[in-house]
Protein backbone atom coordinates (compact mmCIF):
# COMPACT_ATOMS: atom_id res chain seq x y z
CA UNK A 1 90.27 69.87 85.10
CA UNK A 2 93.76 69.72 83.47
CA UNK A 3 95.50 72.39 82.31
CA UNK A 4 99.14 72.82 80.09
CA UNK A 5 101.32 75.61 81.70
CA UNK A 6 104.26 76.85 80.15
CA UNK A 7 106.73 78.18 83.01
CA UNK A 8 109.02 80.93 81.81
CA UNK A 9 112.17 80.04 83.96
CA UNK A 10 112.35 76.39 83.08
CA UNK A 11 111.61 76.08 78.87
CA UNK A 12 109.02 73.65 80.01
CA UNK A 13 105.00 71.91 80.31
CA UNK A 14 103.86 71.32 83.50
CA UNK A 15 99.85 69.63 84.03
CA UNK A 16 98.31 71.49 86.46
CA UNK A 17 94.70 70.53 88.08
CA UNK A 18 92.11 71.75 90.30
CA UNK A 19 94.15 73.91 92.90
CA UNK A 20 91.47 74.01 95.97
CA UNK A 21 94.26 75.98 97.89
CA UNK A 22 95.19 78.06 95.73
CA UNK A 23 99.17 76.62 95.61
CA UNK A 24 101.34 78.61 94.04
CA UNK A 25 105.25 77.74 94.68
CA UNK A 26 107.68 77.44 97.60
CA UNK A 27 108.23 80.82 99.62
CA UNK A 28 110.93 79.00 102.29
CA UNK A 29 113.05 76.52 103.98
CA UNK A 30 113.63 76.95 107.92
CA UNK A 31 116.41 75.66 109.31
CA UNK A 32 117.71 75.31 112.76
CA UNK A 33 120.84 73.44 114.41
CA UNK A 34 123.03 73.27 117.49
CA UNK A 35 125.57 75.05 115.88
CA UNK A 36 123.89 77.34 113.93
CA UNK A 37 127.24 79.60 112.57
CA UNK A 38 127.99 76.83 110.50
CA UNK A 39 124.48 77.36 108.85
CA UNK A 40 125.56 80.93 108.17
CA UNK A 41 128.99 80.16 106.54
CA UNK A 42 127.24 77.30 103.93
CA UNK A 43 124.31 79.63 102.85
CA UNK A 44 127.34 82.27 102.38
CA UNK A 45 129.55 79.74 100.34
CA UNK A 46 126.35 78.88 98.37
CA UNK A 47 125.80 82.41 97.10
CA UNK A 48 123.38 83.16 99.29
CA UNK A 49 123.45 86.77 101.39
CA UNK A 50 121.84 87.75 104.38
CA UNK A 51 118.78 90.34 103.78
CA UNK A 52 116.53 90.08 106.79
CA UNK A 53 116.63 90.01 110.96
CA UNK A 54 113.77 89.56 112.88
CA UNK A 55 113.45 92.33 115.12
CA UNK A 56 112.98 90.49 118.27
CA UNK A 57 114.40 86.76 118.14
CA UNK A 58 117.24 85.81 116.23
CA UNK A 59 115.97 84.32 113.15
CA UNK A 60 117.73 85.86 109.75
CA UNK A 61 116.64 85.39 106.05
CA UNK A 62 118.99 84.46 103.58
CA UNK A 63 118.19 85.07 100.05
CA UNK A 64 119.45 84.69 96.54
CA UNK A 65 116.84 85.04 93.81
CA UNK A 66 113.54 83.89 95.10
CA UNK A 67 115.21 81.40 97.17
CA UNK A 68 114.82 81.90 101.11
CA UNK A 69 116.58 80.09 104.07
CA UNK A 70 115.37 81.12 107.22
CA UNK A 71 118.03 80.28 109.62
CA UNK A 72 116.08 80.04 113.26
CA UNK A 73 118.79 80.61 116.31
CA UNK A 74 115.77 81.13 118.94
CA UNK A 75 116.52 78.53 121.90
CA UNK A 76 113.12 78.86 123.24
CA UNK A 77 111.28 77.74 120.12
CA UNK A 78 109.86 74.95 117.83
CA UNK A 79 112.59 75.09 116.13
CA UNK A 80 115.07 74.30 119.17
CA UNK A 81 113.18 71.57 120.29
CA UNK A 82 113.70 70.20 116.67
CA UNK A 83 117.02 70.82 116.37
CA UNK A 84 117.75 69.00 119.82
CA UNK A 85 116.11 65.88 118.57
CA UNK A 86 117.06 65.76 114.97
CA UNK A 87 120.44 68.05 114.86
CA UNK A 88 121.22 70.24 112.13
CA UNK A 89 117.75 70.07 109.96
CA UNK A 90 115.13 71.95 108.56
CA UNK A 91 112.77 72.04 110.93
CA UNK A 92 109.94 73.76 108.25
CA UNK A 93 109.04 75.16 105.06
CA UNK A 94 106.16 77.32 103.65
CA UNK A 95 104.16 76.54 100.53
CA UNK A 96 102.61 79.91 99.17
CA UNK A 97 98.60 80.40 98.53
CA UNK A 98 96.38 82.64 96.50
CA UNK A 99 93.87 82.50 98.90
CA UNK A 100 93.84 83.78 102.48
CA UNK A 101 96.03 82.12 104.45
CA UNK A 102 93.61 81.37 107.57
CA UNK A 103 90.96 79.77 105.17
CA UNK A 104 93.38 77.66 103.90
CA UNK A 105 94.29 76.39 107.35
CA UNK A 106 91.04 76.51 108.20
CA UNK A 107 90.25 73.78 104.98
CA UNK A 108 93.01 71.89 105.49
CA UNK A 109 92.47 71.37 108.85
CA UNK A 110 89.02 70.27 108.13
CA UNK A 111 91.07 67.51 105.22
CA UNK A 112 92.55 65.98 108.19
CA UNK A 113 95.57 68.59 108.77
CA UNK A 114 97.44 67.85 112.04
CA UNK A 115 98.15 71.09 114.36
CA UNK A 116 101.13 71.80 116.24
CA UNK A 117 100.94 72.01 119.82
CA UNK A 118 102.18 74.08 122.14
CA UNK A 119 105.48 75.72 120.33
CA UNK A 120 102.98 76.52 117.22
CA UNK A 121 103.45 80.53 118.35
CA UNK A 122 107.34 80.58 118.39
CA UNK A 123 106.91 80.01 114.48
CA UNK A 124 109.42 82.07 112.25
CA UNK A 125 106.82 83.98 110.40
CA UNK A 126 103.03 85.12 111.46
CA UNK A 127 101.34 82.35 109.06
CA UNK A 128 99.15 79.43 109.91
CA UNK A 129 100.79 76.18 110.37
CA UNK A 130 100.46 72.90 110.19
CA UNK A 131 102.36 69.35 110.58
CA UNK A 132 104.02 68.50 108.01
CA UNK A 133 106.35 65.04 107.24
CA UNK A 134 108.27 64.25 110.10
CA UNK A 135 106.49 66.65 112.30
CA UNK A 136 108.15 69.42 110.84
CA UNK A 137 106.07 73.45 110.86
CA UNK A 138 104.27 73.58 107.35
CA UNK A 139 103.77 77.05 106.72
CA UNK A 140 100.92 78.17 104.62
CA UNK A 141 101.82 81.98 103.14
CA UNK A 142 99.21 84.09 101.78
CA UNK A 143 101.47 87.11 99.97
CA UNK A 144 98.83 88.27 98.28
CA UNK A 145 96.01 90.67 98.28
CA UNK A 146 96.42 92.60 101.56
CA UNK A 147 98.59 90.39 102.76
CA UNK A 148 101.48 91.56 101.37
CA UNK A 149 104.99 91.25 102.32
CA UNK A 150 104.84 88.56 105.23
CA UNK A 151 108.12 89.78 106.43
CA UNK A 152 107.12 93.24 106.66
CA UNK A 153 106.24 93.06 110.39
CA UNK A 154 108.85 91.05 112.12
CA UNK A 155 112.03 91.49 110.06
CA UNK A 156 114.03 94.63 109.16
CA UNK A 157 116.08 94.82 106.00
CA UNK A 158 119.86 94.39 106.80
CA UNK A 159 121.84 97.20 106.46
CA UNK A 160 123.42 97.21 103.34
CA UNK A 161 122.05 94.04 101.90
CA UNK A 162 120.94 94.33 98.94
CA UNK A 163 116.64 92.52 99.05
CA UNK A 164 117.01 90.72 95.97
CA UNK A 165 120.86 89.48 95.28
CA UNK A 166 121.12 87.01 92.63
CA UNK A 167 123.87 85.61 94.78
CA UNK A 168 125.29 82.45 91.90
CA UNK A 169 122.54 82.39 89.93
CA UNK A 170 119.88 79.92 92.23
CA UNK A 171 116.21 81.20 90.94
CA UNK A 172 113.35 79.37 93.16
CA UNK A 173 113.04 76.12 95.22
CA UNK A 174 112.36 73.64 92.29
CA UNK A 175 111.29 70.67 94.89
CA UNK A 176 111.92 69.04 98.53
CA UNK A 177 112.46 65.34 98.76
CA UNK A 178 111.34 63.36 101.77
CA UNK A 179 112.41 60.48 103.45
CA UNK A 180 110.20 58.59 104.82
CA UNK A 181 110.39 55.21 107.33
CA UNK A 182 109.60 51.86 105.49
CA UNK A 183 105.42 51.43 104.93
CA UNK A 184 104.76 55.17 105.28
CA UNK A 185 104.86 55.81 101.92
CA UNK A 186 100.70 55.63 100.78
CA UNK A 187 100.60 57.56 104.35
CA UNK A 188 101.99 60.39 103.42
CA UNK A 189 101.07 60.23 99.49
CA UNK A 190 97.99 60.15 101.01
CA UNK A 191 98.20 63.27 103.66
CA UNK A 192 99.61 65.30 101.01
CA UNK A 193 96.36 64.43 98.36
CA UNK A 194 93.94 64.66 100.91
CA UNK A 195 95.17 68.38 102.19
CA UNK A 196 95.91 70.21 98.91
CA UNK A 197 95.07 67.72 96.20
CA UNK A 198 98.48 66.70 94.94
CA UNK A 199 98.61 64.02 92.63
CA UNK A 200 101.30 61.70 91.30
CA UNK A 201 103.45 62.18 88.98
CA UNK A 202 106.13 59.56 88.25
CA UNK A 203 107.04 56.54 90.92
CA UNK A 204 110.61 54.94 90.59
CA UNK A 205 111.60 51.53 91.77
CA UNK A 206 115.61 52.01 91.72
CA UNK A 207 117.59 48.84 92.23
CA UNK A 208 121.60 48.86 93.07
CA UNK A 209 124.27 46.59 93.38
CA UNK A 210 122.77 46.02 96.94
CA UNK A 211 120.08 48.01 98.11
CA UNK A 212 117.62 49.87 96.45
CA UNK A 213 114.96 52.19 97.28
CA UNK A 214 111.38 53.31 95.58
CA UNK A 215 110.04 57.14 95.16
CA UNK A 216 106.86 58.06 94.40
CA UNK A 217 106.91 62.12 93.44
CA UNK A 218 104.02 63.99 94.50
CA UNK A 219 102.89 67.45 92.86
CA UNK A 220 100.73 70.73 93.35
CA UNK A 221 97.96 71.30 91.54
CA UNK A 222 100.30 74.49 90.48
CA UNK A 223 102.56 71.74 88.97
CA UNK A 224 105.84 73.65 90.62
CA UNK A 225 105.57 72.61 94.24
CA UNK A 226 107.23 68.76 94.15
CA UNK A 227 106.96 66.47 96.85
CA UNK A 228 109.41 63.33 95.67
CA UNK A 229 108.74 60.74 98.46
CA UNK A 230 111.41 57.91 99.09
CA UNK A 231 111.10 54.65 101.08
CA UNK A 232 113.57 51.82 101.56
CA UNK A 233 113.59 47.70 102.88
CA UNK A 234 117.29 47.75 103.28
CA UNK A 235 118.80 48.22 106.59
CA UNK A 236 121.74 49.60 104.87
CA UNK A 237 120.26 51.82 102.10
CA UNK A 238 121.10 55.63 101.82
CA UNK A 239 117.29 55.98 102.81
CA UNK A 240 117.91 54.21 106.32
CA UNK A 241 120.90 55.53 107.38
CA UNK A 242 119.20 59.24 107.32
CA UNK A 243 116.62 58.06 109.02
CA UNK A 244 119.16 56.62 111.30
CA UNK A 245 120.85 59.52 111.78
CA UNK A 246 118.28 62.24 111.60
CA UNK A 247 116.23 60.37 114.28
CA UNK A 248 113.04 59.98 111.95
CA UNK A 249 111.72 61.28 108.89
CA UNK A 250 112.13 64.55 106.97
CA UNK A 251 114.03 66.74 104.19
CA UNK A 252 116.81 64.98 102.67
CA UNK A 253 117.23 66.95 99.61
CA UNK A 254 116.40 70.71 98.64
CA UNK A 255 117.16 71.52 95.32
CA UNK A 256 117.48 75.13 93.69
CA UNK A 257 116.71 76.07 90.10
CA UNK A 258 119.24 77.97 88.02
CA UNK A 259 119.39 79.52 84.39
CA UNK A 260 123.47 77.95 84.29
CA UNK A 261 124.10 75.36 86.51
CA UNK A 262 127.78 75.58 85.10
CA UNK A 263 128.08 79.18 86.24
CA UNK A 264 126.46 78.28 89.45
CA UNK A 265 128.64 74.62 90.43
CA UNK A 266 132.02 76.84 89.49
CA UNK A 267 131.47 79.63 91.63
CA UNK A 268 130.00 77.66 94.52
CA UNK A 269 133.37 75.36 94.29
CA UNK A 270 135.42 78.61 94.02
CA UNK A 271 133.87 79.12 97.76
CA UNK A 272 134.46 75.48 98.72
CA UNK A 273 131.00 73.97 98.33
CA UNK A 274 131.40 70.13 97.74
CA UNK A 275 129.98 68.31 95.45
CA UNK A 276 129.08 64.30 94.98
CA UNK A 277 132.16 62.99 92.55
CA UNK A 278 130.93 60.90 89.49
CA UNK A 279 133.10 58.38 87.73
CA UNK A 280 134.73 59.45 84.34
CA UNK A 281 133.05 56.36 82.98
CA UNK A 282 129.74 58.37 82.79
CA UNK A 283 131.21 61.01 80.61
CA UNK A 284 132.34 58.90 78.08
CA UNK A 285 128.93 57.84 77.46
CA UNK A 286 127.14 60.53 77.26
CA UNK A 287 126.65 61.16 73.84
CA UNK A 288 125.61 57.46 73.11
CA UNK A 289 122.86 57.88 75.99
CA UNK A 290 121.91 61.64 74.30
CA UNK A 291 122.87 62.02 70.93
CA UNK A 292 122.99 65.62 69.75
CA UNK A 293 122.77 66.88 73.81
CA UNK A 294 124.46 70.71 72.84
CA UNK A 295 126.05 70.40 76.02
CA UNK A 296 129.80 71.03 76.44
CA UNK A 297 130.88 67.25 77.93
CA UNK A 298 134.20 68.77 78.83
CA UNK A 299 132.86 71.56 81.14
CA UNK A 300 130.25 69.22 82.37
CA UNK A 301 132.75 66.66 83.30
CA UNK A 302 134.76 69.23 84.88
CA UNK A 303 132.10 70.24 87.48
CA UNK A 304 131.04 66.55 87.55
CA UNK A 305 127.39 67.56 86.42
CA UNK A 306 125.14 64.84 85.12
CA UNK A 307 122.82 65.41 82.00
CA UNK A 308 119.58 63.47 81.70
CA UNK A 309 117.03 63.34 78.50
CA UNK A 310 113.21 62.94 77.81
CA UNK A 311 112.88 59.13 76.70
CA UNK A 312 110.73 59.91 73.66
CA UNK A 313 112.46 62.46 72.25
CA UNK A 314 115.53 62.82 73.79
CA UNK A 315 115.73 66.22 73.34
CA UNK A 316 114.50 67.92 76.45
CA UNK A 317 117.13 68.05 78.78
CA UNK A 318 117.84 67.83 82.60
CA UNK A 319 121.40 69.02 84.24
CA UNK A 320 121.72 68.55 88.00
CA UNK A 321 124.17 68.02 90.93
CA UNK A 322 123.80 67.28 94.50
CA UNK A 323 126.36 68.30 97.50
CA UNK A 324 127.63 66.53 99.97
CA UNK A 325 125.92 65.98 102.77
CA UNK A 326 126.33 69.76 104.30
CA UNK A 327 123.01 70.32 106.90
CA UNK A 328 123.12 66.62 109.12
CA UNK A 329 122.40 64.09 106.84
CA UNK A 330 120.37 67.05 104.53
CA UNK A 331 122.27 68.16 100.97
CA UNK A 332 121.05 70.25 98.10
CA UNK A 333 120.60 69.71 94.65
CA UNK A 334 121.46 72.56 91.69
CA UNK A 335 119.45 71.68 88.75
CA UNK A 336 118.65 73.42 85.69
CA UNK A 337 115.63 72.73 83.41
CA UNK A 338 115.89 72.65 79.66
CA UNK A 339 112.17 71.44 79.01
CA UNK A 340 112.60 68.11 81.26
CA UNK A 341 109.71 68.13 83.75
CA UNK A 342 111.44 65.04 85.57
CA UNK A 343 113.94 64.33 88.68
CA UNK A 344 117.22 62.62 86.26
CA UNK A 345 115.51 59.58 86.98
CA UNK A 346 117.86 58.29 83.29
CA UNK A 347 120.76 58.93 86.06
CA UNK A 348 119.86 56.37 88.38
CA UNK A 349 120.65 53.70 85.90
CA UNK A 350 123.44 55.57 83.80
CA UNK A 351 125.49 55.63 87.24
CA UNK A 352 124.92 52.72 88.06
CA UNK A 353 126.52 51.09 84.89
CA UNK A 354 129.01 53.46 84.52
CA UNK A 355 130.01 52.91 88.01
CA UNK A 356 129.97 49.12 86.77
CA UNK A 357 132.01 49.90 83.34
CA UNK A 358 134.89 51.31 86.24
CA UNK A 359 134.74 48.32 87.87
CA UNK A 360 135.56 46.51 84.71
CA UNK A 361 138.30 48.61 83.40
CA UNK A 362 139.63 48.23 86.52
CA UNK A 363 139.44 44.45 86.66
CA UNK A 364 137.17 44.19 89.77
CA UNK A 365 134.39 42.27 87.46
């Protein structure tokens, strides 16, 4: 059965359906790499502050809002062993449940789940896991109930650190985008329906000058955890050379939710956070794309933010921006939600002709 929710944070509608799991958000991102200092200084220059040790291994929580980035440093884990084959990555991330955790696993299992082996017990936190894309630890968090805190205990509080900073403003994981090797796609559409029910919810076919790519976005019956899932043909696409570089499949893209994503971008460049550039050619057009946006063009062009719209109305709006690539081939997106359900899928094309409208004033077409 479909349902309408209104969530508070993001002004907008999301369809939700029979939730079998009981989904109910993202509680974290783990991350591990060879050089895992270099982990601590980005989450710092992102806002984010340190909260949480574990009290035997080091592992440490970084938080800002209801954003957490477990950063794993234990060289006899799962996480290791991921982190020697794929580099810096995230090596998991934990969806929450209403339900008890163990019957969860115990259902999804049963839906054709795939266990971990051996490593499964140096996991981060004491929750059931299973594979998830790539072979990365899906975490299933029951917080719940008598469940509780699930940090309670393994980690100790910091000293000092304040529990919940609000860091630059990032609110809650709004989705995780996956890339994924060429034919896998219906695979893993498929593992992620047949485990908690997700359905999907838009599927792009973006063409470039030169390569292109497709995306099919999978959602939770909650409607708020996202699953976008990208494939490419081209040997030469942004898809491949992740894969080429990360050594298979995985997270390319986390992206944040904030209130003021120009508050956000200008204090994360104040701390030297880098940011994709966008021609000025895309500015100029904004208003003829989005009449009557609100938005201030100048600041936006500033920060190099792009703006999408609804295509019906045009009036429920869509800011985002992604970084560099900071984690490997991983980067993050900052987005903020005025109504707009989608992923700035209007930007895909906008770019690519203002891109093209350069080109022109520059006499290279």
């Amino acid at each position: 059965m479909n349902a309408q929710l209104q969530t508070a944070n993001t002004g907008m509608q999301v369809t939700t359906f029979e939730n079998p799991m009981g989904i109910d958000g993202f509680e974290f991102v783990e991350f591990a790499s060879p050089e895992p200092m270099k982990l601590h200084a980005y989450f710092r220059r992102m806002g984010f502050t340190a909260v949480l040790k574990h009290k035997r291994r080091p592992i440490t929580v970084y938080r800002q809002g209801t954003v957490n980035f477990l950063i794993n440093e234990d060289t006899d884990s799962f996480a290791a062993d991921f982190a020697r084959a794929h580099g810096p990555s995230a090596c998991g991330f934990a969806i929450r449940v209403s339900k008890p955790a163990d019957e969860v696993c115990s259902r999804v299992i049963a839906n054709g789940g795939e266990a971990i082996g051996e490593k499964a017990e140096s996991k981060a936190v004491d929750a059931p896991v299973v594979k998830g894309i790539g072979d990365c630890m899906l975490y299933l968090v029951d917080r719940y109930g008598d469940a509780g805190d699930i940090y309670a205990a393994d980690y100790e509080p910091i000293a000092g650190a304040e529990q919940n900073p609000k860091g630059f403003g990032l609110t809650f994981i709004d989705h995780l985008t996956h890339n994924l090797y060429f034919g896998n796609m219906q695979k893993w559409s498929d593992y992620y329906e047949r485990l908690f029910n997700f359905r999907e919810i838009r599927y792009f076919d973006i063409k470039g000058a030169k390569t292109g790519l497709v995306s099919k976005a999978m959602t939770a019956p909650d409607g708020m955890v996202r699953i976008p899932l990208n494939e490419s043909s081209d040997e030469k696409s942004q898809i491949n050379e992740y894969l080429n570089e990360y050594h298979g499949e995985g997270i390319q893209h986390i992206a944040c939710f904030t209130d003021d994503i120009y508050s956000t971008i200008e204090a994360m460049r104040a701390q030297g956070v880098e940011f994709l550039d966008t021609p000025d050619a895309y500015y100029e057009v904004i208003d003829e794309r989005i009449p009557n946006h609100g938005e201030d063009v100048a600041r936006m062009a500033k920060n190099r933010i792009l703006i999408d719209a609804d295509a019906e109305t045009k009036k429920k709006l869509l800011l985002q921006i992604f970084t560099q690539n900071c984690i490997g081939p991983i980067f993050f997106e900052i987005i903020q939600r005025k109504g707009n359900p989608g992923f700035g899928e209007g930007n895909f094309q906008a770019l690519f002709e203002s891109i093209e409208r350069d080109q022109m004033r520059r006499g290279v077409l």
